[in-house]
C-alpha atoms as a PDB file:
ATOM      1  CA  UNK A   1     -12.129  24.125  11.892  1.00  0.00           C
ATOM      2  CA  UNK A   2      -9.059  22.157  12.926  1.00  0.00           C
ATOM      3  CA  UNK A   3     -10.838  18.999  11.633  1.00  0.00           C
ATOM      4  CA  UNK A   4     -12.082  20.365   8.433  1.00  0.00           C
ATOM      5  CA  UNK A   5      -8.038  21.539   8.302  1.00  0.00           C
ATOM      6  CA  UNK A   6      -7.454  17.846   8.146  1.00  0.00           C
ATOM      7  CA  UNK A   7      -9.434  17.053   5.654  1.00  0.00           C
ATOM      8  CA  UNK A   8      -8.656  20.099   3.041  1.00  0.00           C
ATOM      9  CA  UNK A   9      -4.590  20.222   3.392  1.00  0.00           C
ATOM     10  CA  UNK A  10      -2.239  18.631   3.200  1.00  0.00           C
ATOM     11  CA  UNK A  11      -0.719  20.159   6.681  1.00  0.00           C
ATOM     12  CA  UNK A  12      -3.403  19.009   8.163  1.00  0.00           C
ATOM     13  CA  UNK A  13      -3.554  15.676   6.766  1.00  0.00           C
ATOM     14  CA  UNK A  14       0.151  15.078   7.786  1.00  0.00           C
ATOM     15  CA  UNK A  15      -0.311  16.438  11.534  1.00  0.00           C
ATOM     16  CA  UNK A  16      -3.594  14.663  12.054  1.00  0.00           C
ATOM     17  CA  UNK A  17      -1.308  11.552  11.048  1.00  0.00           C
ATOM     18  CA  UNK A  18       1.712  12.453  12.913  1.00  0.00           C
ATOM     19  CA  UNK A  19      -1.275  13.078  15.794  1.00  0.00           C
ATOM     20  CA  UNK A  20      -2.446   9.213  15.620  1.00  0.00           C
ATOM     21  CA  UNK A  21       1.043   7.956  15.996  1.00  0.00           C
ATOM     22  CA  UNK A  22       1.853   9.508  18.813  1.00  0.00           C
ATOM     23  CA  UNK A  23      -1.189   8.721  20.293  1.00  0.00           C
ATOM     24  CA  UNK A  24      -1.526   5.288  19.863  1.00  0.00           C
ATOM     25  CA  UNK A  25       1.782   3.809  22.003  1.00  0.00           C
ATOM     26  CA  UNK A  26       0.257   5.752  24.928  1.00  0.00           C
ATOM     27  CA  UNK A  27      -2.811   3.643  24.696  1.00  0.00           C
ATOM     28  CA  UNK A  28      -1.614   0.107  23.198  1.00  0.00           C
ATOM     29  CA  UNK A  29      -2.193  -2.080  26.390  1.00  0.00           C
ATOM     30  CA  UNK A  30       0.912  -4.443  25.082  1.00  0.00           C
ATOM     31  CA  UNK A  31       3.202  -4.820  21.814  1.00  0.00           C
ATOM     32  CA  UNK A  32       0.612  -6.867  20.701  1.00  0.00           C
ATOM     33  CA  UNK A  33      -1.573  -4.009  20.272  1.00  0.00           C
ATOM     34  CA  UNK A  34       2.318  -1.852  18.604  1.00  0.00           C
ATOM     35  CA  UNK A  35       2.898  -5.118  16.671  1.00  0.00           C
ATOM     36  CA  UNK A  36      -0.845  -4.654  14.809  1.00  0.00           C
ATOM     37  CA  UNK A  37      -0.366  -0.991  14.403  1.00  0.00           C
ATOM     38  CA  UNK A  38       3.073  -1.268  12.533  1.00  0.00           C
ATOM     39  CA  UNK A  39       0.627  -3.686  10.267  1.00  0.00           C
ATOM     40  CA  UNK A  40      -1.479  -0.855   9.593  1.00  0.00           C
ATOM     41  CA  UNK A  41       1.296   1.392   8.780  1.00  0.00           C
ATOM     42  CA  UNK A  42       2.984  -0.952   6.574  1.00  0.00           C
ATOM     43  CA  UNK A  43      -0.405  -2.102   4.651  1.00  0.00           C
ATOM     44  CA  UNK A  44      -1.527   1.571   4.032  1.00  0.00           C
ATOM     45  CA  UNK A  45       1.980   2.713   2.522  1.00  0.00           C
ATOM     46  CA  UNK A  46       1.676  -0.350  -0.039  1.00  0.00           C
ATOM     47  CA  UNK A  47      -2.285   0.708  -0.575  1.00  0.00           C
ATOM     48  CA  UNK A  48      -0.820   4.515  -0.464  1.00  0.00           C
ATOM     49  CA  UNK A  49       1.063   3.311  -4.015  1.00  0.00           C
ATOM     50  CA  UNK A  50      -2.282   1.725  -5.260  1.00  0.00           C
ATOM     51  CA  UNK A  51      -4.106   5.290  -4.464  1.00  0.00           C
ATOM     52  CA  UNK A  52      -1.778   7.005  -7.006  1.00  0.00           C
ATOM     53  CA  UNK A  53      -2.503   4.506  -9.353  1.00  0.00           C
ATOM     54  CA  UNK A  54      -6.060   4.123  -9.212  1.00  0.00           C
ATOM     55  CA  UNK A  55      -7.163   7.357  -7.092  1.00  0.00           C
ATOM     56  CA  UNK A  56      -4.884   9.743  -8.847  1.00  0.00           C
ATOM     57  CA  UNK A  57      -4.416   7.941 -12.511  1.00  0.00           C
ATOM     58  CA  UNK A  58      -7.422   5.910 -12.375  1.00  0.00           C
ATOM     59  CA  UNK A  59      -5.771   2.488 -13.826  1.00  0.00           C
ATOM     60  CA  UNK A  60      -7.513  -0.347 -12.146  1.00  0.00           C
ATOM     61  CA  UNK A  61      -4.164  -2.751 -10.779  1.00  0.00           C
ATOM     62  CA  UNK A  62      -5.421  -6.270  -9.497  1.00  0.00           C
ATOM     63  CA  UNK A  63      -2.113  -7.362  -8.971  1.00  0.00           C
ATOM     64  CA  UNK A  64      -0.436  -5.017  -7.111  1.00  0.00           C
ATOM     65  CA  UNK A  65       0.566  -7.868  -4.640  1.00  0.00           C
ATOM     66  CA  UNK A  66       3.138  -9.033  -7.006  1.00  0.00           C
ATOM     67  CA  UNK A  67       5.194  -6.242  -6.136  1.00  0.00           C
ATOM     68  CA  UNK A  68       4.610  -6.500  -2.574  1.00  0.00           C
ATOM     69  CA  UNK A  69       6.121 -10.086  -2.930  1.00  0.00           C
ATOM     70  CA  UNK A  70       9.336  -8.686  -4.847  1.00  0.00           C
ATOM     71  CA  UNK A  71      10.115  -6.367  -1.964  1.00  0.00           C
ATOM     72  CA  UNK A  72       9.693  -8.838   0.158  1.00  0.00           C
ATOM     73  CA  UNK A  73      11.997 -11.367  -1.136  1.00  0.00           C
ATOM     74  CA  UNK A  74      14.676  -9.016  -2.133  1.00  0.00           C
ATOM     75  CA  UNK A  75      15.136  -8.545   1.636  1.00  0.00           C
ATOM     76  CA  UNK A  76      15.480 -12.326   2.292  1.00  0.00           C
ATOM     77  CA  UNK A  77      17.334 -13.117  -0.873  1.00  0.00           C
ATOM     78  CA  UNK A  78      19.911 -10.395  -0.624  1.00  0.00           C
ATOM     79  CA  UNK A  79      21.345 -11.226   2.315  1.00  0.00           C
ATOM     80  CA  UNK A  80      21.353 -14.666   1.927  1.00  0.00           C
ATOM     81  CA  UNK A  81      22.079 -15.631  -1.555  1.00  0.00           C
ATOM     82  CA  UNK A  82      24.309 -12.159  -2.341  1.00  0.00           C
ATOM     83  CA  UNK A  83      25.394 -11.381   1.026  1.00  0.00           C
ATOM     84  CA  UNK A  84      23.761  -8.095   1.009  1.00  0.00           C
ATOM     85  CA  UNK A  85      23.387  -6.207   3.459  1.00  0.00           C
ATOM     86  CA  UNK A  86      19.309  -5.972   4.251  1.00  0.00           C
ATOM     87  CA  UNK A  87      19.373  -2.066   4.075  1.00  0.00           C
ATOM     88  CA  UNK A  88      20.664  -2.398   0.706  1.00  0.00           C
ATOM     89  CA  UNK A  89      18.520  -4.974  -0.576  1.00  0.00           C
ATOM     90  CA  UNK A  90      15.882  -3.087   0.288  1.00  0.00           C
ATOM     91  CA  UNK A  91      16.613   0.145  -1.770  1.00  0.00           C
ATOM     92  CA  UNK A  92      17.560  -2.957  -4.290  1.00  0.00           C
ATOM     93  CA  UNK A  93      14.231  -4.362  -3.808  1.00  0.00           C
ATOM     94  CA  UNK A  94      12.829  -0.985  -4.633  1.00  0.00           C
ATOM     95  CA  UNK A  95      14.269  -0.160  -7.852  1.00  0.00           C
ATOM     96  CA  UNK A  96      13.810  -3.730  -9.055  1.00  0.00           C
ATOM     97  CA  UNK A  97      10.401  -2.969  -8.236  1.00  0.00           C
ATOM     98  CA  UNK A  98      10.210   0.661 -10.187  1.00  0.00           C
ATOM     99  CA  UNK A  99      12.281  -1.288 -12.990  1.00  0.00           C
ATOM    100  CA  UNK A 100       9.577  -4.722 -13.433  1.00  0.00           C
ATOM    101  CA  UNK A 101       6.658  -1.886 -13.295  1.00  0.00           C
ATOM    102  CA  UNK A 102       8.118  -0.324 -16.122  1.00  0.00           C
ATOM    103  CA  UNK A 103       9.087  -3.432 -18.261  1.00  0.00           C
ATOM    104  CA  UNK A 104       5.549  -4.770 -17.665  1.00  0.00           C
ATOM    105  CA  UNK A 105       3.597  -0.920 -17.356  1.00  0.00           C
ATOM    106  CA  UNK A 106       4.351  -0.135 -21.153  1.00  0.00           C
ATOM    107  CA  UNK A 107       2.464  -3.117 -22.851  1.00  0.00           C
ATOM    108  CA  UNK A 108      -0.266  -3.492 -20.204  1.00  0.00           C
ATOM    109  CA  UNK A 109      -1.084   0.194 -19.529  1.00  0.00           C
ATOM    110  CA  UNK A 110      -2.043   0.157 -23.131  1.00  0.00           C
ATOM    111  CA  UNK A 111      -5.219  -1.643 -22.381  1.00  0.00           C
ATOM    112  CA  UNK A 112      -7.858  -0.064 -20.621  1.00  0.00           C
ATOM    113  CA  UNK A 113     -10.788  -1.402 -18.269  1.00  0.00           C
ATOM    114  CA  UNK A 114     -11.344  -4.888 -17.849  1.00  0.00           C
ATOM    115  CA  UNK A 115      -8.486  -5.922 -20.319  1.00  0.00           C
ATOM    116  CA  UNK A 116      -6.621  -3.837 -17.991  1.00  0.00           C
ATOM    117  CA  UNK A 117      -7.316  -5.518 -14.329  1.00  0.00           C
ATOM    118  CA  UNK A 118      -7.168  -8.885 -16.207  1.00  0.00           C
ATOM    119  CA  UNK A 119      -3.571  -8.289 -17.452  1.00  0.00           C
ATOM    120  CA  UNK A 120      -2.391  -6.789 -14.090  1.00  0.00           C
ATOM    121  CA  UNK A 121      -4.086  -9.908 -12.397  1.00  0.00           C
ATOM    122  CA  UNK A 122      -2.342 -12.053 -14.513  1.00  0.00           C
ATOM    123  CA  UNK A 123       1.029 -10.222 -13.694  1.00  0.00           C
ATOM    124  CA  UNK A 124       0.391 -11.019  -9.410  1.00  0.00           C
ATOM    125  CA  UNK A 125      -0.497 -14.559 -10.170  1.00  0.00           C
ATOM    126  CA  UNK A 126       3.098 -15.000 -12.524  1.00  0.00           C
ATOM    127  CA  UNK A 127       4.852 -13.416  -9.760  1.00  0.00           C
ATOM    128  CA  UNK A 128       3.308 -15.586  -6.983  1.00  0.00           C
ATOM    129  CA  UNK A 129       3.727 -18.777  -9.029  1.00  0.00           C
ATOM    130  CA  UNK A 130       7.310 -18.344  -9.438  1.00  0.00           C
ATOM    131  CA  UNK A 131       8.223 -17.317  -5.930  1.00  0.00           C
ATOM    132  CA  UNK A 132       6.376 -20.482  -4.920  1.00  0.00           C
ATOM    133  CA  UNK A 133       8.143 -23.074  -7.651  1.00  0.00           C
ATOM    134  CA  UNK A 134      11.914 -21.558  -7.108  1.00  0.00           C
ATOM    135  CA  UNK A 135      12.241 -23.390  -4.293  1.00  0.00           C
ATOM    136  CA  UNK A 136      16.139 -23.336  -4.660  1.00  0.00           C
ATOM    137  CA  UNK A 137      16.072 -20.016  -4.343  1.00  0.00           C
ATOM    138  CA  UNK A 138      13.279 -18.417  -2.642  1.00  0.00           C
ATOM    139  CA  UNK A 139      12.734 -22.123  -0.222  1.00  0.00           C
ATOM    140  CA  UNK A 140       9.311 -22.608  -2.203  1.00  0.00           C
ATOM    141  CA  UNK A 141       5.595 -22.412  -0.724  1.00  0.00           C
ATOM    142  CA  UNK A 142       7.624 -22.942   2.918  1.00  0.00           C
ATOM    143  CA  UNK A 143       9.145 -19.663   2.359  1.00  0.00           C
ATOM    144  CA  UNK A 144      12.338 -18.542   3.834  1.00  0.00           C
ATOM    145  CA  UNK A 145      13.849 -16.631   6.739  1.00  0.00           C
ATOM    146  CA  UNK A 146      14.754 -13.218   6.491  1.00  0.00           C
ATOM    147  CA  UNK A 147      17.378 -11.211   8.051  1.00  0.00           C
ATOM    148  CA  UNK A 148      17.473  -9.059  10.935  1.00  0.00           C
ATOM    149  CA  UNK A 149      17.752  -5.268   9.983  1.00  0.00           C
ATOM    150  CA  UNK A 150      20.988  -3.461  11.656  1.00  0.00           C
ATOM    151  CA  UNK A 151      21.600   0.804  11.234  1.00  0.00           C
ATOM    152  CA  UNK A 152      24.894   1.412  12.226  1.00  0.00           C
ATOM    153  CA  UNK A 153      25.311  -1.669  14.533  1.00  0.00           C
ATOM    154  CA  UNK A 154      22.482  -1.415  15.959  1.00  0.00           C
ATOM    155  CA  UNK A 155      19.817  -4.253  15.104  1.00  0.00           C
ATOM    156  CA  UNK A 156      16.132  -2.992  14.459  1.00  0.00           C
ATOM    157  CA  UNK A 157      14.270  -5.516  16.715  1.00  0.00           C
ATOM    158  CA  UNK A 158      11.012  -5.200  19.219  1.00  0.00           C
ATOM    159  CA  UNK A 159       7.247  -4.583  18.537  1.00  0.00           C
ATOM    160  CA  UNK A 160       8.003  -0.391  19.753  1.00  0.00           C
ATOM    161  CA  UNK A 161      11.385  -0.119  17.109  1.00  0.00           C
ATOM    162  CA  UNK A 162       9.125  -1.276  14.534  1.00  0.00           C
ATOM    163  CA  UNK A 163       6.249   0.297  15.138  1.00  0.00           C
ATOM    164  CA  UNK A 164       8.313   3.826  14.576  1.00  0.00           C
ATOM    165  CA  UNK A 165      10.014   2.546  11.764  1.00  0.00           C
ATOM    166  CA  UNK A 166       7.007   1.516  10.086  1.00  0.00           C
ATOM    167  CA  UNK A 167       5.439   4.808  11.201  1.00  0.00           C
ATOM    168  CA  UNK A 168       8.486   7.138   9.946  1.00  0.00           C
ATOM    169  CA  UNK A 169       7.914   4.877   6.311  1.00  0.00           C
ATOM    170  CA  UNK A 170       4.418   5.656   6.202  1.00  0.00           C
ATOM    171  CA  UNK A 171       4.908   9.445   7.342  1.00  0.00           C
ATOM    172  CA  UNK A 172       7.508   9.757   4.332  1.00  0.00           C
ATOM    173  CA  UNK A 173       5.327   8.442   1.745  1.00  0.00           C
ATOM    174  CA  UNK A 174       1.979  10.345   2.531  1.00  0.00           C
ATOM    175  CA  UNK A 175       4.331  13.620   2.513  1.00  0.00           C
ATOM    176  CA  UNK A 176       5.618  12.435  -1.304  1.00  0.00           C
ATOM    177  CA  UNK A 177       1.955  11.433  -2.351  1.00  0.00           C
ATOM    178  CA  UNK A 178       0.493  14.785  -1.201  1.00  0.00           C
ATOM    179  CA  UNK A 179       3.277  16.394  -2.739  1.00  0.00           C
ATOM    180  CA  UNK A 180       2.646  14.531  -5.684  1.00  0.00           C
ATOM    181  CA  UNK A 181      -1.065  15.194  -5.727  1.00  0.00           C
ATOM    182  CA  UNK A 182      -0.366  19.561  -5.101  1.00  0.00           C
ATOM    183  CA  UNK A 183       2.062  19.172  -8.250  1.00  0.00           C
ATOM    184  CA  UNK A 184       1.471  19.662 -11.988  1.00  0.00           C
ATOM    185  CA  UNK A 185       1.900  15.835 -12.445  1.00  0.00           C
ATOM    186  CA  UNK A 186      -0.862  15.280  -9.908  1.00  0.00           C
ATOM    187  CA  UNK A 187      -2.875  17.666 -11.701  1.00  0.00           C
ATOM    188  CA  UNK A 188      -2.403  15.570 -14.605  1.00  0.00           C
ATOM    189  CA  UNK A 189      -2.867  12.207 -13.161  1.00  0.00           C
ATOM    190  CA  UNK A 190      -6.592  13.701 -12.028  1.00  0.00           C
ATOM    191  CA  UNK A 191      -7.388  15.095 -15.414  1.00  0.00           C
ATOM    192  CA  UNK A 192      -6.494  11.964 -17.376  1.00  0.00           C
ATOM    193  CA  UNK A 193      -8.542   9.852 -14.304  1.00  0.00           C
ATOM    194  CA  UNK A 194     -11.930  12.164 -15.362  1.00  0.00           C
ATOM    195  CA  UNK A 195     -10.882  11.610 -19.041  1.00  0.00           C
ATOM    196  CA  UNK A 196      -7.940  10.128 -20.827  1.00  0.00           C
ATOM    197  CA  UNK A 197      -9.370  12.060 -24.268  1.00  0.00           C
ATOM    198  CA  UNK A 198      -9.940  15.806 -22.315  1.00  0.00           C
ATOM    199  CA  UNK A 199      -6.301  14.937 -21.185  1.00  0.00           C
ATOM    200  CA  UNK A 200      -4.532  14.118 -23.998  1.00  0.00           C
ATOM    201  CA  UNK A 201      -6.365  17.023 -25.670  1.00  0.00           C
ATOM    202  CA  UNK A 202      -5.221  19.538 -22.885  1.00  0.00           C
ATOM    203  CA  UNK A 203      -1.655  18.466 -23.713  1.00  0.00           C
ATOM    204  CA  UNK A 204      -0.898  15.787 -21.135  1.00  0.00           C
ATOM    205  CA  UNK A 205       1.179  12.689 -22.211  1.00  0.00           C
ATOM    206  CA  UNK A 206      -0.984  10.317 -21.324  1.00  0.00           C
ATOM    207  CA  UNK A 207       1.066   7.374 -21.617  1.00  0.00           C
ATOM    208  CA  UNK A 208       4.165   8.390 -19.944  1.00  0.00           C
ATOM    209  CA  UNK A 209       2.338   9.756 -16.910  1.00  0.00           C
ATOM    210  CA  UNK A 210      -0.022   6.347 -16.337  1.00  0.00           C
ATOM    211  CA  UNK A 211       3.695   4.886 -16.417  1.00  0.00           C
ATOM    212  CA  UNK A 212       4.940   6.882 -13.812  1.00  0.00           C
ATOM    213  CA  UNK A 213       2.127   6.364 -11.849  1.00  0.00           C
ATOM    214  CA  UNK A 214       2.215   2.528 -12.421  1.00  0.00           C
ATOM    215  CA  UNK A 215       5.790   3.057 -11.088  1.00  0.00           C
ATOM    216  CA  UNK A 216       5.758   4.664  -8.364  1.00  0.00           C
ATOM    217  CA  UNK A 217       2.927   2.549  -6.848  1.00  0.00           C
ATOM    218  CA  UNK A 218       5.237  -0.141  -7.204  1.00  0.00           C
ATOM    219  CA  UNK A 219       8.129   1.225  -5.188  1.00  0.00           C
ATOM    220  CA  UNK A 220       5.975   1.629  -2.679  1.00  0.00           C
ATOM    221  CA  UNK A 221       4.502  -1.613  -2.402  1.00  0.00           C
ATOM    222  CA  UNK A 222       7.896  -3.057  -2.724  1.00  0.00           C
ATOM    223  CA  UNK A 223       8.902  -0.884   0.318  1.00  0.00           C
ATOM    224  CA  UNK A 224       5.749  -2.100   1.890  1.00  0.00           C
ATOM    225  CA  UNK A 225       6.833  -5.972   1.584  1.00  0.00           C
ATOM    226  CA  UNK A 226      10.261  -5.306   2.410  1.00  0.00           C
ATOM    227  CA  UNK A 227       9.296  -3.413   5.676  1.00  0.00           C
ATOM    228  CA  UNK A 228       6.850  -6.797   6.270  1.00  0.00           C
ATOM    229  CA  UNK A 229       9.432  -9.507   5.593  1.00  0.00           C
ATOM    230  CA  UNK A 230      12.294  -7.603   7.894  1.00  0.00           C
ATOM    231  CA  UNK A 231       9.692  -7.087  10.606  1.00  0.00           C
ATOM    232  CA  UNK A 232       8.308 -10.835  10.444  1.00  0.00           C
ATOM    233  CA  UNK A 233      11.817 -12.323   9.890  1.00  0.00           C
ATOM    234  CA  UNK A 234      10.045 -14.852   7.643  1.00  0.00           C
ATOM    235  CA  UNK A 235       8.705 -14.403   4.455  1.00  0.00           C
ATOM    236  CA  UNK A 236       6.318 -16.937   2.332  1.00  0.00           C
ATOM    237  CA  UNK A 237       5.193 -16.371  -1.647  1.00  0.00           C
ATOM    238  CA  UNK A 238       1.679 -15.985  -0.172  1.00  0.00           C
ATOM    239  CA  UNK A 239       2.458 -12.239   0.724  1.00  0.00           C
ATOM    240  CA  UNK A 240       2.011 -11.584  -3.791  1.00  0.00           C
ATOM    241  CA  UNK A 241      -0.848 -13.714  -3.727  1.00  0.00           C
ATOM    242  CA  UNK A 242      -4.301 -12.454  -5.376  1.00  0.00           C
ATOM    243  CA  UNK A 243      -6.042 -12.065  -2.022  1.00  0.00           C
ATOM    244  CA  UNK A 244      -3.415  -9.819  -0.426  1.00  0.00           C
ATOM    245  CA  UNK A 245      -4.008  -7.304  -4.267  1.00  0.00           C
ATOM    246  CA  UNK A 246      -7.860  -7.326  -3.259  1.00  0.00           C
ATOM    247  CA  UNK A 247      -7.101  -6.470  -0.180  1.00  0.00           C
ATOM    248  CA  UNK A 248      -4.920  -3.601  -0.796  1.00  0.00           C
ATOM    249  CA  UNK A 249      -7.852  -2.478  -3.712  1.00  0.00           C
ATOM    250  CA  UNK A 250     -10.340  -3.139  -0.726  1.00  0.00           C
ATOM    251  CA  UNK A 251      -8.075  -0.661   1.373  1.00  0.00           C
ATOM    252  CA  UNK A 252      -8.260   1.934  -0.821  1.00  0.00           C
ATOM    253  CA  UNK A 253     -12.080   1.831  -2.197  1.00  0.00           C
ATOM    254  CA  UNK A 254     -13.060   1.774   1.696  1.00  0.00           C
ATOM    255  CA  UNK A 255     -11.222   4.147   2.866  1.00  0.00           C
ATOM    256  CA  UNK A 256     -12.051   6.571  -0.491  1.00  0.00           C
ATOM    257  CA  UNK A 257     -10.357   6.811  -3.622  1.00  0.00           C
ATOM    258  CA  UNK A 258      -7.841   9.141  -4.487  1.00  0.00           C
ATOM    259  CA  UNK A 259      -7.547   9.967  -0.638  1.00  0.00           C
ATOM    260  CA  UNK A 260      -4.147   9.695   1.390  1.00  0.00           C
ATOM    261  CA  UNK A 261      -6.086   9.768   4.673  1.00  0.00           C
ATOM    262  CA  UNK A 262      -8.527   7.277   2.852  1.00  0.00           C
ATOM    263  CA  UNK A 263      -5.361   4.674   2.058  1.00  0.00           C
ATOM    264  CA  UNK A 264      -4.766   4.769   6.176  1.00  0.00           C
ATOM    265  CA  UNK A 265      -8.269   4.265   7.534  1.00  0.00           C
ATOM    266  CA  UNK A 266      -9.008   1.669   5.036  1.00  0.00           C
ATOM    267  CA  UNK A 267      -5.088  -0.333   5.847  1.00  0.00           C
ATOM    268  CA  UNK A 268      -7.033   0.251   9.387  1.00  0.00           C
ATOM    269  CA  UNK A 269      -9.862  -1.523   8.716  1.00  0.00           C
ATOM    270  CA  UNK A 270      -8.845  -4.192   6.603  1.00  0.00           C
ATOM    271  CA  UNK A 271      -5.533  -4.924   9.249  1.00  0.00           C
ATOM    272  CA  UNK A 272      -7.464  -3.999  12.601  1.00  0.00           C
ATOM    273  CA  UNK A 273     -11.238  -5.556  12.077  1.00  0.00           C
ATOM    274  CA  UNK A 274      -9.856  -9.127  11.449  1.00  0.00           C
ATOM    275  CA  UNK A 275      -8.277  -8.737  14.800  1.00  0.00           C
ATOM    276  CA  UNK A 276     -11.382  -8.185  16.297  1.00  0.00           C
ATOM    277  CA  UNK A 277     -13.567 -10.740  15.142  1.00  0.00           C
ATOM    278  CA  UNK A 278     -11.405 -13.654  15.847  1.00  0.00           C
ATOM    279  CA  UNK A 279     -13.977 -14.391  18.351  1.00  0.00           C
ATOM    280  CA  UNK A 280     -16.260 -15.262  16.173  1.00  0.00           C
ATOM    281  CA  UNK A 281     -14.251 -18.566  14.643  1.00  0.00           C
ATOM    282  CA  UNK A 282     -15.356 -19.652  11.870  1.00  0.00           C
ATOM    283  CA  UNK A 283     -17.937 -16.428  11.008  1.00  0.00           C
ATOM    284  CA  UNK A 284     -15.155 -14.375  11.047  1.00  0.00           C
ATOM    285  CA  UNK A 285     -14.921 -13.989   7.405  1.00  0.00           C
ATOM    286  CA  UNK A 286     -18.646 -13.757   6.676  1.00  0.00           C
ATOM    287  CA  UNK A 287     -19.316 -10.622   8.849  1.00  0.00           C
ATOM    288  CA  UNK A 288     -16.314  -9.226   7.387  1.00  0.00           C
ATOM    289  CA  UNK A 289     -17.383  -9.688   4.134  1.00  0.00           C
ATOM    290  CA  UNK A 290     -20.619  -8.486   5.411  1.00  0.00           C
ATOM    291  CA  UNK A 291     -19.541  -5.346   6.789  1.00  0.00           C
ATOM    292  CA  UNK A 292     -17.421  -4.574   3.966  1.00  0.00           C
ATOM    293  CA  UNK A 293     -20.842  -4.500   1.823  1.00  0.00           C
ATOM    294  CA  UNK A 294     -22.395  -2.179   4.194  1.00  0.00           C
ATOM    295  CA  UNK A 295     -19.781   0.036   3.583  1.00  0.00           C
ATOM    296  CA  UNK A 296     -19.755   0.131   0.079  1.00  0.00           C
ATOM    297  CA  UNK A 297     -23.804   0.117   0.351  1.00  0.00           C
ATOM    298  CA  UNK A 298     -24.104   3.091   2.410  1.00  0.00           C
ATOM    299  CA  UNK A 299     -20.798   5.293   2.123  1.00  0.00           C
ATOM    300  CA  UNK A 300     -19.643   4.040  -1.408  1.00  0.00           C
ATOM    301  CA  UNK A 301     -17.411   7.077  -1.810  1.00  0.00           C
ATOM    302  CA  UNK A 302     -15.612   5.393   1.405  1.00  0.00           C
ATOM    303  CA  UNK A 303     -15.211   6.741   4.611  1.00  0.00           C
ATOM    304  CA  UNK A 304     -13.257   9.509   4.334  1.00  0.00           C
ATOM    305  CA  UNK A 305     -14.696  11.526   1.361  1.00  0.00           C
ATOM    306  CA  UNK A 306     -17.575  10.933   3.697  1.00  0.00           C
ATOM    307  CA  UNK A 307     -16.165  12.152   6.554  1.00  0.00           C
ATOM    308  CA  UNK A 308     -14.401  15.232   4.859  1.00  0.00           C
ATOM    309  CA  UNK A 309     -18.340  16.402   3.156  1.00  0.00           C
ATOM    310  CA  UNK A 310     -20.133  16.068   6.514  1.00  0.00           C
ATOM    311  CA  UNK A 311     -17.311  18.021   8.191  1.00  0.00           C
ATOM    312  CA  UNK A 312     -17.243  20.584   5.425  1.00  0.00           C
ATOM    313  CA  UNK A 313     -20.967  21.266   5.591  1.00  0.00           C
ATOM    314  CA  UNK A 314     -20.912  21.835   9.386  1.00  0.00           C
ATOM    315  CA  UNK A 315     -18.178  23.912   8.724  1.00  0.00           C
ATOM    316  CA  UNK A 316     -20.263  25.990   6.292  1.00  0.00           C
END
């Protein structure tokens, strides 16, 4: 019952979470082991922002990246270019984030299907290219270095620090997204994802709410790359590049659409597996790619929606 909990609310999503990450620095063998974990957490808050976009709203984004790259280099340009403090240039980074989705969300989220993904692919590649040709400003494809993150004096350093960080991040955006799923915009987001027409008919604004969807997935992948560039210290334009948006739509299509829990077990896989099969050299990618078919082959509602029906009907 406590496992079907888990599954069906959003209590029991959020302690089954809260469970994990208290679980896993009593078993991490070294920071290593932390340092891979507060990957996970930072990976699954930026694919938590592409679940309300494309699990909740049911926009396709294959360039979500871009704004993973914008976070990241407001945290290295602020301090260095503006003297910012990094704290602030993140929040910065944010809202420059929320503000681009918007500029760019109203023309694009006219289009719908292909036309869509194509235009919001286009969008990560601009992003990427520029990041890589200012090289006055953001040092070019060598990147630049990015500085350390002080609260109150006291400097946010070590694989444990950032592994609770990253963890308290993650924690506060799967509360907002379930609270954004229980509320009457989530309700709307869903009925507009089944059918933009029923929607609109029903009485939802079916522009303005793609928007805010569009938006919000944004902040958090700009939260996502700032967390990234402050905990690497080093930042290059290759974190918006197109592979890191498939990856995050890989994240959330493995773990299951429209799924918080799903967004975490597929950062998980995506972060964690590569990890793993660094044994194998230079077949590393090819059984990833390999077991990423399976998956879609044999559980292509992803894991979780899985997880939560074969739970549900022992439960029964």
């Amino acid at each position: 019952m406590m496992l079907a909990a888990a599954f069906t609310s959003r209590r029991g999503t959020l302690l089954l979470l809260v469970a994990v990450m208290l679980l896993v620095p009593l078993v991490a063998p070294s920071s290593f082991y932390l340092r891979v974990a507060a990957l996970v957490w930072i990976f699954a808050l930026a694919a938590l922002g592409l679940t309300i976009v494309m699990g909740y709203a049911g926009q396709v984004s294959l360039g979500h990246a871009g704004f993973l790259g914008i976070g990241a280099y407001a945290v290295a340009i602020g301090p260095r270019h503006l003297a910012l403090d990094p704290l602030l240039s993140l929040a910065l980074g944010a809202l420059l984030c929320g503000l681009v989705a918007y500029l760019v969300g109203k023309p694009i989220l006219k289009l719908k299907g292909y036309y869509l993904a194509i235009a919001t692919l286009g969008f990560g590649l601009i992003v990427a290219l520029v990041l890589a040709s200012e090289s006055a400003v953001t040092g070019g494809p060598d990147g630049m270095p990015v500085a350390r993150l002080s609260l109150f004096g006291w400097r946010v350093t070590g694989a444990l620090t950032w592994y609770w960080v990253t963890a308290g991040a993650l924690l506060l955006g799967a509360l907002l997204a379930l609270n954004v799923e229980a509320s009457p915009t989530g309700r709307a987001l869903r009925a507009l994802h089944d059918s933009e027409i029923a929607a609109a008919g029903a009485g939802v604004d079916v522009a303005s709410k793609k928007l805010a969807a569009f938006v919000i997935g944004a902040v958090y992948a700009g939260i996502a790359g700032a967390l990234l560039a402050l905990m690497n210290g080093l930042i290059t334009p290759e974190t918006a590049g197109f592979m890191h948006s498939i990856e995050l739509v890989a994240m959330v299509i493995i773990g299951g659409l429209g799924s918080v829990t799903g967004a975490v077990v597929g950062a998980a896989f995506l972060v964690v597996l590569p990890q793993a099969l660094t044994s194998l050299q230079e077949y590393e990618q090819a059984v990833l790619g390999l077991l990423i078919m399976v998956f879609m082959i044999f559980l292509p509602s992803g894991i979780v929606p899985t997880l939560r029906r074969l739970v549900l009907e022992r439960a029964s």
